[in-house]
C-alpha atoms as a PDB file:
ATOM      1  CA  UNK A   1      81.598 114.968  96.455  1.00  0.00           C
ATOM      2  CA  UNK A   2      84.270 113.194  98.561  1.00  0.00           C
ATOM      3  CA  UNK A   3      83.037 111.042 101.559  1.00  0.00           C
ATOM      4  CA  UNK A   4      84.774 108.059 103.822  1.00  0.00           C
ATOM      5  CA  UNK A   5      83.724 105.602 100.860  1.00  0.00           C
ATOM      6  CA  UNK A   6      85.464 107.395  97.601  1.00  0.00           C
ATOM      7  CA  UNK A   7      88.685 108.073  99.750  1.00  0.00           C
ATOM      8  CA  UNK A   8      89.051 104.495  99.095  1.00  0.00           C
ATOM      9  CA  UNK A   9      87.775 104.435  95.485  1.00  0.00           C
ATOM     10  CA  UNK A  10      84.010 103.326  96.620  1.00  0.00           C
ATOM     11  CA  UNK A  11      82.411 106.814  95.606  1.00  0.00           C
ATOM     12  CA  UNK A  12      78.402 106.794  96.142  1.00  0.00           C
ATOM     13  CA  UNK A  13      75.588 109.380  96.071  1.00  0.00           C
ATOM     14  CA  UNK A  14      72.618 107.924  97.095  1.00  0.00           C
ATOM     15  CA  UNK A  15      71.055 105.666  99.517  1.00  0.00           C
ATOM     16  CA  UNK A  16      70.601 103.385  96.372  1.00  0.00           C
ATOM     17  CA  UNK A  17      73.686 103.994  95.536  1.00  0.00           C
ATOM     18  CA  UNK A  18      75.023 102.807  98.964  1.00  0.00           C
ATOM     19  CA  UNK A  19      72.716  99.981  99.199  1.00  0.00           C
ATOM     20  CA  UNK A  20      73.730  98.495  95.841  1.00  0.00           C
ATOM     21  CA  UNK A  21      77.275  98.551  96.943  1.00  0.00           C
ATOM     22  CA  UNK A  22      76.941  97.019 100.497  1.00  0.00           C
ATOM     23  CA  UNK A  23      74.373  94.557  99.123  1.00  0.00           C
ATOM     24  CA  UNK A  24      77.362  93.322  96.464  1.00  0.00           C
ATOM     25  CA  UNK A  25      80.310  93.501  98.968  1.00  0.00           C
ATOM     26  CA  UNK A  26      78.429  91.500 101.323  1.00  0.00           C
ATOM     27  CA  UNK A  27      78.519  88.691  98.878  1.00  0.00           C
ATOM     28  CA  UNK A  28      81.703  88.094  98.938  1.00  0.00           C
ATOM     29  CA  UNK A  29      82.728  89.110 102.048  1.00  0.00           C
ATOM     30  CA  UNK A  30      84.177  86.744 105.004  1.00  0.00           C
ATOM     31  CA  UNK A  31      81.099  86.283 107.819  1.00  0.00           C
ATOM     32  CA  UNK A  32      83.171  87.433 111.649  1.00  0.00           C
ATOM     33  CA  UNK A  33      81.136  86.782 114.617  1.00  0.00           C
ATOM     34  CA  UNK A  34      80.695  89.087 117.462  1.00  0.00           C
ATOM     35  CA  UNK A  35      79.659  86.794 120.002  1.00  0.00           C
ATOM     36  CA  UNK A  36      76.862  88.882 121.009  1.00  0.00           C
ATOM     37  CA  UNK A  37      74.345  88.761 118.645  1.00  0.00           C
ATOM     38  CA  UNK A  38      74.967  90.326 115.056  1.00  0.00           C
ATOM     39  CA  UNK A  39      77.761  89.887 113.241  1.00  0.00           C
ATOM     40  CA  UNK A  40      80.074  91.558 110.756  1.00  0.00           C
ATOM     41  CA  UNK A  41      80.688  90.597 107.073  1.00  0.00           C
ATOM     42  CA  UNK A  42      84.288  91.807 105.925  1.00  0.00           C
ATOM     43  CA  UNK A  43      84.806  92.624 102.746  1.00  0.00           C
ATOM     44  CA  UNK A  44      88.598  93.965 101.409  1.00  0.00           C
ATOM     45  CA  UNK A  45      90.314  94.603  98.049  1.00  0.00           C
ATOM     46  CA  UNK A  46      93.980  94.274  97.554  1.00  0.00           C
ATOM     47  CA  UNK A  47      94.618  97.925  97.551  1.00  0.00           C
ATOM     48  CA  UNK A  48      93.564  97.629 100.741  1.00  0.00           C
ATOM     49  CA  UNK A  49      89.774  99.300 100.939  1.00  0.00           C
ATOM     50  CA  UNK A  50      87.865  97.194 103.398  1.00  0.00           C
ATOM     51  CA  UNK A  51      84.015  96.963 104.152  1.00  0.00           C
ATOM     52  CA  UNK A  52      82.760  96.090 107.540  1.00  0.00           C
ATOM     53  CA  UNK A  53      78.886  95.411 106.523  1.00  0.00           C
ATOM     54  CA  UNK A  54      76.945  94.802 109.653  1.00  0.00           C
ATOM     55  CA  UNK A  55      74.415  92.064 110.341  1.00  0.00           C
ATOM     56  CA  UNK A  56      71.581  92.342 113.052  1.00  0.00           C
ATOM     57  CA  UNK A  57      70.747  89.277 115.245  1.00  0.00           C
ATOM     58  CA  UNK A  58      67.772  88.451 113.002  1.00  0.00           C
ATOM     59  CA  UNK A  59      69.979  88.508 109.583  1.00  0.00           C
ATOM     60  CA  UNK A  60      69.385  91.391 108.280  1.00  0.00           C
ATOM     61  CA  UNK A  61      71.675  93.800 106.143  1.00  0.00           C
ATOM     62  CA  UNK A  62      71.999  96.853 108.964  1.00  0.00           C
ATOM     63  CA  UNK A  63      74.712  99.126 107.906  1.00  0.00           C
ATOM     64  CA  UNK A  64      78.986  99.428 106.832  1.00  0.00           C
ATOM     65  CA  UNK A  65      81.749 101.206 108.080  1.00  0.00           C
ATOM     66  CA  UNK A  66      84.551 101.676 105.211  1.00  0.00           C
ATOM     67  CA  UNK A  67      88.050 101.146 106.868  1.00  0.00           C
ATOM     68  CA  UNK A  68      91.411 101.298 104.927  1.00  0.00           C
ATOM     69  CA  UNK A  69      94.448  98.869 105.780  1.00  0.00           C
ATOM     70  CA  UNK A  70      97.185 100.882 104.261  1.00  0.00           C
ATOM     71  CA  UNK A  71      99.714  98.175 106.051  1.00  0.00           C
ATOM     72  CA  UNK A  72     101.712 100.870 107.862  1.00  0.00           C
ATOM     73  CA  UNK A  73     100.722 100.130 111.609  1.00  0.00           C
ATOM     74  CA  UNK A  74     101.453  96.343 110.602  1.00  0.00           C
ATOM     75  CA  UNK A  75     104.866  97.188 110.460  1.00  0.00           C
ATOM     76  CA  UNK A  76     106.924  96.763 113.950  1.00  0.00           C
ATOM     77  CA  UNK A  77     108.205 100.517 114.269  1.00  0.00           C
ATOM     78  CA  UNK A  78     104.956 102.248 113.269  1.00  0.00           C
ATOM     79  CA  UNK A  79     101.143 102.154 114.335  1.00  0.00           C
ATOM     80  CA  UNK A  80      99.935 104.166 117.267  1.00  0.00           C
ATOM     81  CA  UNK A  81      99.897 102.708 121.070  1.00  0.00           C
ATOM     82  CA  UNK A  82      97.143 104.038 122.665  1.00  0.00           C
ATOM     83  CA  UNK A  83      96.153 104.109 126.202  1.00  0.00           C
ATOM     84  CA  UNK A  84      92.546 103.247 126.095  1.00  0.00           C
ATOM     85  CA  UNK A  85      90.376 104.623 129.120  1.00  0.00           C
ATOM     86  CA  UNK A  86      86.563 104.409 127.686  1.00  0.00           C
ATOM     87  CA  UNK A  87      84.596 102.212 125.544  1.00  0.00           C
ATOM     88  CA  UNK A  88      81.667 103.692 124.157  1.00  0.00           C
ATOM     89  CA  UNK A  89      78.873 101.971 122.269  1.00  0.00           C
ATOM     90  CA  UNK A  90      76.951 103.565 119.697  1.00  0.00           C
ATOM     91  CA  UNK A  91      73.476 104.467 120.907  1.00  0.00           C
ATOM     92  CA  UNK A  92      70.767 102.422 118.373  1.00  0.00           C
ATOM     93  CA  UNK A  93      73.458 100.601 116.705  1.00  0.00           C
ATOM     94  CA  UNK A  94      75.260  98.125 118.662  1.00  0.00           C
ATOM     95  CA  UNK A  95      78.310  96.789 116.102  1.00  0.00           C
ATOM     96  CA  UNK A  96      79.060 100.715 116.367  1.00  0.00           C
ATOM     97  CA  UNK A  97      81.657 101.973 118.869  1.00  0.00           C
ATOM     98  CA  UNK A  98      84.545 103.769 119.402  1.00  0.00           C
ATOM     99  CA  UNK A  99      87.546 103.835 121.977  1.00  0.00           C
ATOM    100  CA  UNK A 100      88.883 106.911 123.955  1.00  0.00           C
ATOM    101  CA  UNK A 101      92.390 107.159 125.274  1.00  0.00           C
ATOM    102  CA  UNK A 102      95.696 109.142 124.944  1.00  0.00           C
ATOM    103  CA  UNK A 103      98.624 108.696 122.992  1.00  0.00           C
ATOM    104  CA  UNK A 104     101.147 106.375 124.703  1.00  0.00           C
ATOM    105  CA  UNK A 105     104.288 107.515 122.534  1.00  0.00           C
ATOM    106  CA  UNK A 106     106.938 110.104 124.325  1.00  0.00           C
ATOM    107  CA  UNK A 107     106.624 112.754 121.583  1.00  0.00           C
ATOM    108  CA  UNK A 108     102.720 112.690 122.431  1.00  0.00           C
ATOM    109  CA  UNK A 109     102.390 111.290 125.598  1.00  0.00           C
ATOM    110  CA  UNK A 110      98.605 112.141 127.148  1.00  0.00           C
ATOM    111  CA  UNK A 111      97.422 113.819 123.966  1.00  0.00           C
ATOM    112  CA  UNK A 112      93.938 112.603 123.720  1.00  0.00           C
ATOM    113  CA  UNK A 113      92.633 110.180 121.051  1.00  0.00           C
ATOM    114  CA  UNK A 114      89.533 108.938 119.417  1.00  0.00           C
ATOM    115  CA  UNK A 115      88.806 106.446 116.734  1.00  0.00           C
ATOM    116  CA  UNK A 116      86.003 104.754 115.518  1.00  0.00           C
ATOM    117  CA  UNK A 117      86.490 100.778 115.406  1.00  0.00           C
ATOM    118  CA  UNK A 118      84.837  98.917 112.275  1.00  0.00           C
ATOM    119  CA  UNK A 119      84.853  95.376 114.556  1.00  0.00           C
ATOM    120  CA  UNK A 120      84.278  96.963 117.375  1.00  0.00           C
ATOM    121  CA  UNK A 121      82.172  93.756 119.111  1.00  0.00           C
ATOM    122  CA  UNK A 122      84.529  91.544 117.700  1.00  0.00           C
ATOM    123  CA  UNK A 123      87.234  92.825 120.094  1.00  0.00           C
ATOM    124  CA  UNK A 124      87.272  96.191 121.490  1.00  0.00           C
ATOM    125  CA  UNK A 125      84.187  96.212 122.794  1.00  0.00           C
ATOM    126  CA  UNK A 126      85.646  93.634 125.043  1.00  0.00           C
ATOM    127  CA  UNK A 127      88.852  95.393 126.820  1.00  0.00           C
ATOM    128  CA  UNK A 128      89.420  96.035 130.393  1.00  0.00           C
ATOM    129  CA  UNK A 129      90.316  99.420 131.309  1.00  0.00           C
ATOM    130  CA  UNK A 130      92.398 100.800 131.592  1.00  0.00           C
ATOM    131  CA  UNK A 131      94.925  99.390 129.134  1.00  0.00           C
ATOM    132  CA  UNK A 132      97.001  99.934 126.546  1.00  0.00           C
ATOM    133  CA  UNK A 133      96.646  98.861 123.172  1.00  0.00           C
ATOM    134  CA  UNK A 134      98.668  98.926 119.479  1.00  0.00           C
ATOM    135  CA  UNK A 135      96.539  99.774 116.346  1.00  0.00           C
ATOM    136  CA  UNK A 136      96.725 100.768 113.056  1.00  0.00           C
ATOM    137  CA  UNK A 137      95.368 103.908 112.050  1.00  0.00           C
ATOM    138  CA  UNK A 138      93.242 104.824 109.307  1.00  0.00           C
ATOM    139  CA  UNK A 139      92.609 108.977 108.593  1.00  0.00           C
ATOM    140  CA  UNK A 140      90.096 109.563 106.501  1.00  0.00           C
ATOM    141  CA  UNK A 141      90.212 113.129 105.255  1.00  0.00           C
ATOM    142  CA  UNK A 142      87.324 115.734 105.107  1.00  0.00           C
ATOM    143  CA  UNK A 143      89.327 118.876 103.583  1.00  0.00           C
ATOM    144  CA  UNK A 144      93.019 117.732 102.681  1.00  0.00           C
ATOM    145  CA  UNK A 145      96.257 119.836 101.810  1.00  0.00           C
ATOM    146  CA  UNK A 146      99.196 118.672 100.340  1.00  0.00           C
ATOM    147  CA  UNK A 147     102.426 120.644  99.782  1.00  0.00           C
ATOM    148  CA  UNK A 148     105.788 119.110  98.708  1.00  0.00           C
ATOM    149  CA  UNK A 149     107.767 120.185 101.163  1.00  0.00           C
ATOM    150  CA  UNK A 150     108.188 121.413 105.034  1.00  0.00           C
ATOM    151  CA  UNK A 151     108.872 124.706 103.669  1.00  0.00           C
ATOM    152  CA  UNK A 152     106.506 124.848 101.646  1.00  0.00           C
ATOM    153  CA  UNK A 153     103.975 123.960 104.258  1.00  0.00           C
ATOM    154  CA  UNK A 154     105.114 126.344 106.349  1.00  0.00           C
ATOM    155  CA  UNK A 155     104.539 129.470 103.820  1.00  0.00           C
ATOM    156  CA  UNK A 156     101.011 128.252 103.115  1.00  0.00           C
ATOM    157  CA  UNK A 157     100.406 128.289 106.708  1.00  0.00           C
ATOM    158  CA  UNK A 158     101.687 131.560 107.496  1.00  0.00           C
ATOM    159  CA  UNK A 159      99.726 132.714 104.485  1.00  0.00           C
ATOM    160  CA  UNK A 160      96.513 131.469 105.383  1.00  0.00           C
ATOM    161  CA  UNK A 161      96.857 132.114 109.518  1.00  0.00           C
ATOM    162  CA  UNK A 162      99.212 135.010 109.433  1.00  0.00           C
ATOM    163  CA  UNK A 163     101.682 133.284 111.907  1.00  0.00           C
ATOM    164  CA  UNK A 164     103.698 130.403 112.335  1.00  0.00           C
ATOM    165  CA  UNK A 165     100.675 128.051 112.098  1.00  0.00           C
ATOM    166  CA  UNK A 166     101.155 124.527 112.896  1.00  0.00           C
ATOM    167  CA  UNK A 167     104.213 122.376 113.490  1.00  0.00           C
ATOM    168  CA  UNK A 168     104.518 120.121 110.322  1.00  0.00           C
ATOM    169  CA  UNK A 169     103.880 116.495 112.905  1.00  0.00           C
ATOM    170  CA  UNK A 170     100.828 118.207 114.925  1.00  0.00           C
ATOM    171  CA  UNK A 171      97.775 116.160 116.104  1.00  0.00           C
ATOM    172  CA  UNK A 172      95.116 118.250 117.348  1.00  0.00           C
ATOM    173  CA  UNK A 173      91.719 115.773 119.013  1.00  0.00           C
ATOM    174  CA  UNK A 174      89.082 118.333 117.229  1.00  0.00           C
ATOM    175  CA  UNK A 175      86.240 115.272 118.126  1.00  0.00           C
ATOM    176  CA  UNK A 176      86.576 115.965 122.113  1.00  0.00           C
ATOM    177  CA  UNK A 177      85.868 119.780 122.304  1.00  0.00           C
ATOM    178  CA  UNK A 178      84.267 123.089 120.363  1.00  0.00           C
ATOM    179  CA  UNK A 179      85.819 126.102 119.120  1.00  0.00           C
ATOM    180  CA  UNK A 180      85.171 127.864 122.736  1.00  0.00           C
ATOM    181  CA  UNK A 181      86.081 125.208 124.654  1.00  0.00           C
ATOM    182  CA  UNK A 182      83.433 123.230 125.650  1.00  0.00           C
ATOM    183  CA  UNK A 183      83.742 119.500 125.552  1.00  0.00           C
ATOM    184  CA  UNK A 184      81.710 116.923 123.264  1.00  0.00           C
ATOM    185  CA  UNK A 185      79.657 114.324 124.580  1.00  0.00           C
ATOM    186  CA  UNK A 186      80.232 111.767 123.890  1.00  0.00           C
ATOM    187  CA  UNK A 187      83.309 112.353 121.922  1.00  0.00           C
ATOM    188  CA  UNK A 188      83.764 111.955 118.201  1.00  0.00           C
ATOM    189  CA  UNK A 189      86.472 110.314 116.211  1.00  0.00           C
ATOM    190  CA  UNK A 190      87.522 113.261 114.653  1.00  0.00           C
ATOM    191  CA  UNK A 191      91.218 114.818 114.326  1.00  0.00           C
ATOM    192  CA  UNK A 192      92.964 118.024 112.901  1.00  0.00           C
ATOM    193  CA  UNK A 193      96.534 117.016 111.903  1.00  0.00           C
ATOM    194  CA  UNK A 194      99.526 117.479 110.031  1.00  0.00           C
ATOM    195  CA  UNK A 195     102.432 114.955 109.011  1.00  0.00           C
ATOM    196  CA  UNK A 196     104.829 114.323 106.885  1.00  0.00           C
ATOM    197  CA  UNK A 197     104.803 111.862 104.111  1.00  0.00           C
ATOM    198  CA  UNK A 198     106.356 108.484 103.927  1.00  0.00           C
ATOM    199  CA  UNK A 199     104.938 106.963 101.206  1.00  0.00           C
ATOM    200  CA  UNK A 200     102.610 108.046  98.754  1.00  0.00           C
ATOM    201  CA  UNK A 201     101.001 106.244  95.225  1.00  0.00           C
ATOM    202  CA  UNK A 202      98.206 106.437  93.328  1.00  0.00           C
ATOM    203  CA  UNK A 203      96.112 103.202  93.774  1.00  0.00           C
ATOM    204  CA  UNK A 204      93.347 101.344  91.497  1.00  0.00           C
ATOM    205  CA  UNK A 205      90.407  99.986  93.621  1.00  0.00           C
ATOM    206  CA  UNK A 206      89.334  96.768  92.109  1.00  0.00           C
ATOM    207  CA  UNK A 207      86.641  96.156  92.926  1.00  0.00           C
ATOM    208  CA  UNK A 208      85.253  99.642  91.470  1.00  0.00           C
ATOM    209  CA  UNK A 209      88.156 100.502  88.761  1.00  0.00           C
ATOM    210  CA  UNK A 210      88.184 103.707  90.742  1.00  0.00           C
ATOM    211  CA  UNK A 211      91.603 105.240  91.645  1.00  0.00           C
ATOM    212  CA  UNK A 212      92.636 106.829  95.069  1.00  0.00           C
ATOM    213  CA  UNK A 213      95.998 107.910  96.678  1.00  0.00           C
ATOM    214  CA  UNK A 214      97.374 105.510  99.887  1.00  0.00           C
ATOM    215  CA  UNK A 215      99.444 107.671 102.163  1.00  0.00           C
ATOM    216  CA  UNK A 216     101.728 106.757 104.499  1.00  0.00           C
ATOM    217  CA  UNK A 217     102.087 109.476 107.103  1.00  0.00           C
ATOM    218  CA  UNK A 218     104.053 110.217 110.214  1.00  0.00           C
ATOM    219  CA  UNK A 219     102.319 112.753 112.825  1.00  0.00           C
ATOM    220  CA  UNK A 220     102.465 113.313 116.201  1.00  0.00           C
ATOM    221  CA  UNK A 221     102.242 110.254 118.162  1.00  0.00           C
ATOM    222  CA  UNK A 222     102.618 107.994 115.005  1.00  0.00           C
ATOM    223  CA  UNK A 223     102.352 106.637 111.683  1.00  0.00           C
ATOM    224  CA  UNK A 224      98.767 106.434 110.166  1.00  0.00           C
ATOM    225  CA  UNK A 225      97.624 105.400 106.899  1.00  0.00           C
ATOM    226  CA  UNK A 226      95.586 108.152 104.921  1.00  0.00           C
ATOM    227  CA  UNK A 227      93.189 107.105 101.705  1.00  0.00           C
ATOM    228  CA  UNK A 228      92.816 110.333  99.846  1.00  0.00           C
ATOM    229  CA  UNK A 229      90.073 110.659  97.231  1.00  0.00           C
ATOM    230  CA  UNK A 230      91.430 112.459  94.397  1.00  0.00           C
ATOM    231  CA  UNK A 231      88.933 115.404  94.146  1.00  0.00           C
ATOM    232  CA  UNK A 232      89.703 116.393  97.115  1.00  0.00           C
ATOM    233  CA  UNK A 233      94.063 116.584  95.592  1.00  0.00           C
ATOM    234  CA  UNK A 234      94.511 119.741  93.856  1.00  0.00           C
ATOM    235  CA  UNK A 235      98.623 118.582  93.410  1.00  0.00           C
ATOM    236  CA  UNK A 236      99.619 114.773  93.823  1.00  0.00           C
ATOM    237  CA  UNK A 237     101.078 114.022  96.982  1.00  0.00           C
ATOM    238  CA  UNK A 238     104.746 113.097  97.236  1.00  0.00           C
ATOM    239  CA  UNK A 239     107.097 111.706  99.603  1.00  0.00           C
ATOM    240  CA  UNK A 240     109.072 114.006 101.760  1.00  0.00           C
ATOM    241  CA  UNK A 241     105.890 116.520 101.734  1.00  0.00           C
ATOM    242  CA  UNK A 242     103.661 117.422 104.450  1.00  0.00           C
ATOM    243  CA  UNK A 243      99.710 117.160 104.279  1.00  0.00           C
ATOM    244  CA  UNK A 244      97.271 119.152 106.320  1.00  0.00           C
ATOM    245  CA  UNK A 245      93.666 118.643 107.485  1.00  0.00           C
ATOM    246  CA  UNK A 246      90.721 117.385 109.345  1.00  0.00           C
ATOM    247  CA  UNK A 247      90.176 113.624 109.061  1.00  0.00           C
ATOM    248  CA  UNK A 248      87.506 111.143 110.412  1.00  0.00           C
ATOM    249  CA  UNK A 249      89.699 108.722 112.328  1.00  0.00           C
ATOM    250  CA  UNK A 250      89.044 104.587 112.146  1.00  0.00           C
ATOM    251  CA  UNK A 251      91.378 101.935 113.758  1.00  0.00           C
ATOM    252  CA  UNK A 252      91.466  98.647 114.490  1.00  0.00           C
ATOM    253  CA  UNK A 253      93.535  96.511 117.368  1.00  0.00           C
ATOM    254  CA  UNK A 254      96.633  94.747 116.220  1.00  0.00           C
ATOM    255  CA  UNK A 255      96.952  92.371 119.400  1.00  0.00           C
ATOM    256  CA  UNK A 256      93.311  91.653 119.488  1.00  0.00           C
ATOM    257  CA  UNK A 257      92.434  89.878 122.497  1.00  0.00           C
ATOM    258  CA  UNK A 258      91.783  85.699 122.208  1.00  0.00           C
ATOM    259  CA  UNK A 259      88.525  84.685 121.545  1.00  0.00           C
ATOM    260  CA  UNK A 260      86.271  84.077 123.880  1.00  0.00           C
ATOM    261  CA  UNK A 261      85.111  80.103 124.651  1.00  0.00           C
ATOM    262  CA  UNK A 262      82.497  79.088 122.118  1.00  0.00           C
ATOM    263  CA  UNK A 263      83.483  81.351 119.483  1.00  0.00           C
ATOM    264  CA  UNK A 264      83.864  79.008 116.887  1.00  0.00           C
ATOM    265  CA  UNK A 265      80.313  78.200 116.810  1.00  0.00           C
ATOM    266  CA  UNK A 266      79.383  82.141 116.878  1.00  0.00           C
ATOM    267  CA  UNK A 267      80.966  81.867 113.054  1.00  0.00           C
ATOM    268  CA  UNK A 268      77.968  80.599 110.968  1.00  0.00           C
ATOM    269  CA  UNK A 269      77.828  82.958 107.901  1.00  0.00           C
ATOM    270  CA  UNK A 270      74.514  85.081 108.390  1.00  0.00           C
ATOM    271  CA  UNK A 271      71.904  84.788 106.236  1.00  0.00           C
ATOM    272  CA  UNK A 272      71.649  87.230 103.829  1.00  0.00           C
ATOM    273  CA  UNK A 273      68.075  89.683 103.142  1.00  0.00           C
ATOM    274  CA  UNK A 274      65.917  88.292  99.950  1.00  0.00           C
ATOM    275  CA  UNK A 275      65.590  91.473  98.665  1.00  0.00           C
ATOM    276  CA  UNK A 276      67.904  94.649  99.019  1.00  0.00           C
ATOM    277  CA  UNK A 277      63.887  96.744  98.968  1.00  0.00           C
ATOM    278  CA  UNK A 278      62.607  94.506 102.106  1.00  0.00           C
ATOM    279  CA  UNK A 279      65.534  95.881 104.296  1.00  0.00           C
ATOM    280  CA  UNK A 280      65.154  99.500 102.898  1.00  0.00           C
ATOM    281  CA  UNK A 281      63.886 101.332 106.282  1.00  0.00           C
ATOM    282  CA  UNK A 282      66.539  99.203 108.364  1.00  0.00           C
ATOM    283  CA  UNK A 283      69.565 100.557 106.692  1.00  0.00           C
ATOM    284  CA  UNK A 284      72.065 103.218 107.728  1.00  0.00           C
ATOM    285  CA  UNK A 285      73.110 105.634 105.690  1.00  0.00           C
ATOM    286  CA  UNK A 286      76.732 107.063 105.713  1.00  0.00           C
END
């Protein structure tokens, strides 16, 4: 079954499963500090699959939020610029939040936007609104369609709708309201979209010898990078075609603001649990 984790070849099933993983990523990861209490162990491949294990105040192992750095919002041109207008911190889980905010590009200008940030008390957590901020993009997908070409995309969806269907750069902000209307509180990082594709291979995750696809994807508002496990690929994706779907949406700042006085002492790698058992009840599952 595809989940945020196997999009970027980390596949897992179970809670042991999941443990087993963080527990060996955290190893080798690179300790960040928060500066509130807690900190963040990242972990990253080459490929570009990144970890963000979380650490509470009193050292233990707390959770991970998978995040993929395809490397297309490092690039000057690309990346989303977002006008961020609320912070909001995850209730129970503190190195958990999000930002909310529109689309500052003229194609997509006030289209609403939410994302889920892996480092989020690193950085965001620490903006004043309202601003505007550049970030990089991660989509992770949920159900995923490929076609190999804007004509092609536009058959299936007149097929599948009966109509027109969507435009083939559409971003739709599925995590701030229902299907009647009605808005979600507080608002998820969750997108329908469609874009076309920039780049697209077939990657190797080495850290797991598992293999993904690494998208690079232009939709309304943007480019975003898109890790695609392969079950959910019924074709492989290829440049100059258009994909389709609903995505869970993670991003991180690219002009992060300077750290704050003392910070270099807030760095101390964490301790690490004894025993991956001790820390079973305090662990989220994803």
């Amino acid at each position: 079954m595809a989940s945020n984790f196997s999009n970027i070849g980390l596949p897992i099933s179970s809670r042991q499963e999941f443990q087993d993983l963080v527990t060996k990523a955290a190893s080798r990861s690179t300790p960040v500090p928060t500066f509130v209490g807690g900190a963040y162990l990242h972990f990253s491949t080459p490929e570009g699959a990144e970890l963000w294990v979380q650490v509470s105040p009193d050292k233990e192992l707390v959770g991970c939020n998978p995040h993929f750095a395809g490397g297309s919002g490092y690039l000057s041109d690309c990346g989303f610029a977002v006008d961020v207008t609320r912070i909001i911190s995850i209730d129970g889980s503190p190195l958990d939040g999000r930002l909310v905010g529109s689309i500052a590009s003229e194609e997509a200008s006030g289209c609403p936007i939410v994302f889920d940030v892996p480092d989020f008390r690193q950085y965001a957590a620490r903006l004043t609104l309202p601003t505007r901020v550049r970030c990089q993009i991660a989509a992770f997908p949920h159900e995923f369609t490929a076609l190999p070409s804007e004509d092609a995309f536009r058959a299936d969806q007149a097929a599948k709708l009966g109509g027109p269907g969507m435009a083939a750069e559409a971003f739709i902000p599925s995590g701030t309201f229902r299907p009647g209307g009605e808005s979600i509180e507080p608002p998820e990082a969750q997108a329908v979209l469609s874009g076309r594709i920039l780049a697209a291979e077939q990657r190797i995750n080495s850290f797991s010898g598992r293999p993904f696809y690494s998208l690079s994807v232009k939709t309304l508002g943007g480019v975003i990078d898109m890790p695609v496990d392969p079950h959910l690929v019924s074709s492989a994706p290829v440049v100059g075609g258009v994909v389709f779907g609903s995505f869970w949406l993670s991003g991180r700042l690219l002009e992060p603001l300077p750290p704050p006085p003392g910070a270099q002492s807030a760095a101390a790698p964490p301790a690490l649990p004894k025993t991956t058992q001790e820390k079973k009840s305090k662990w989220k599952f994803w």
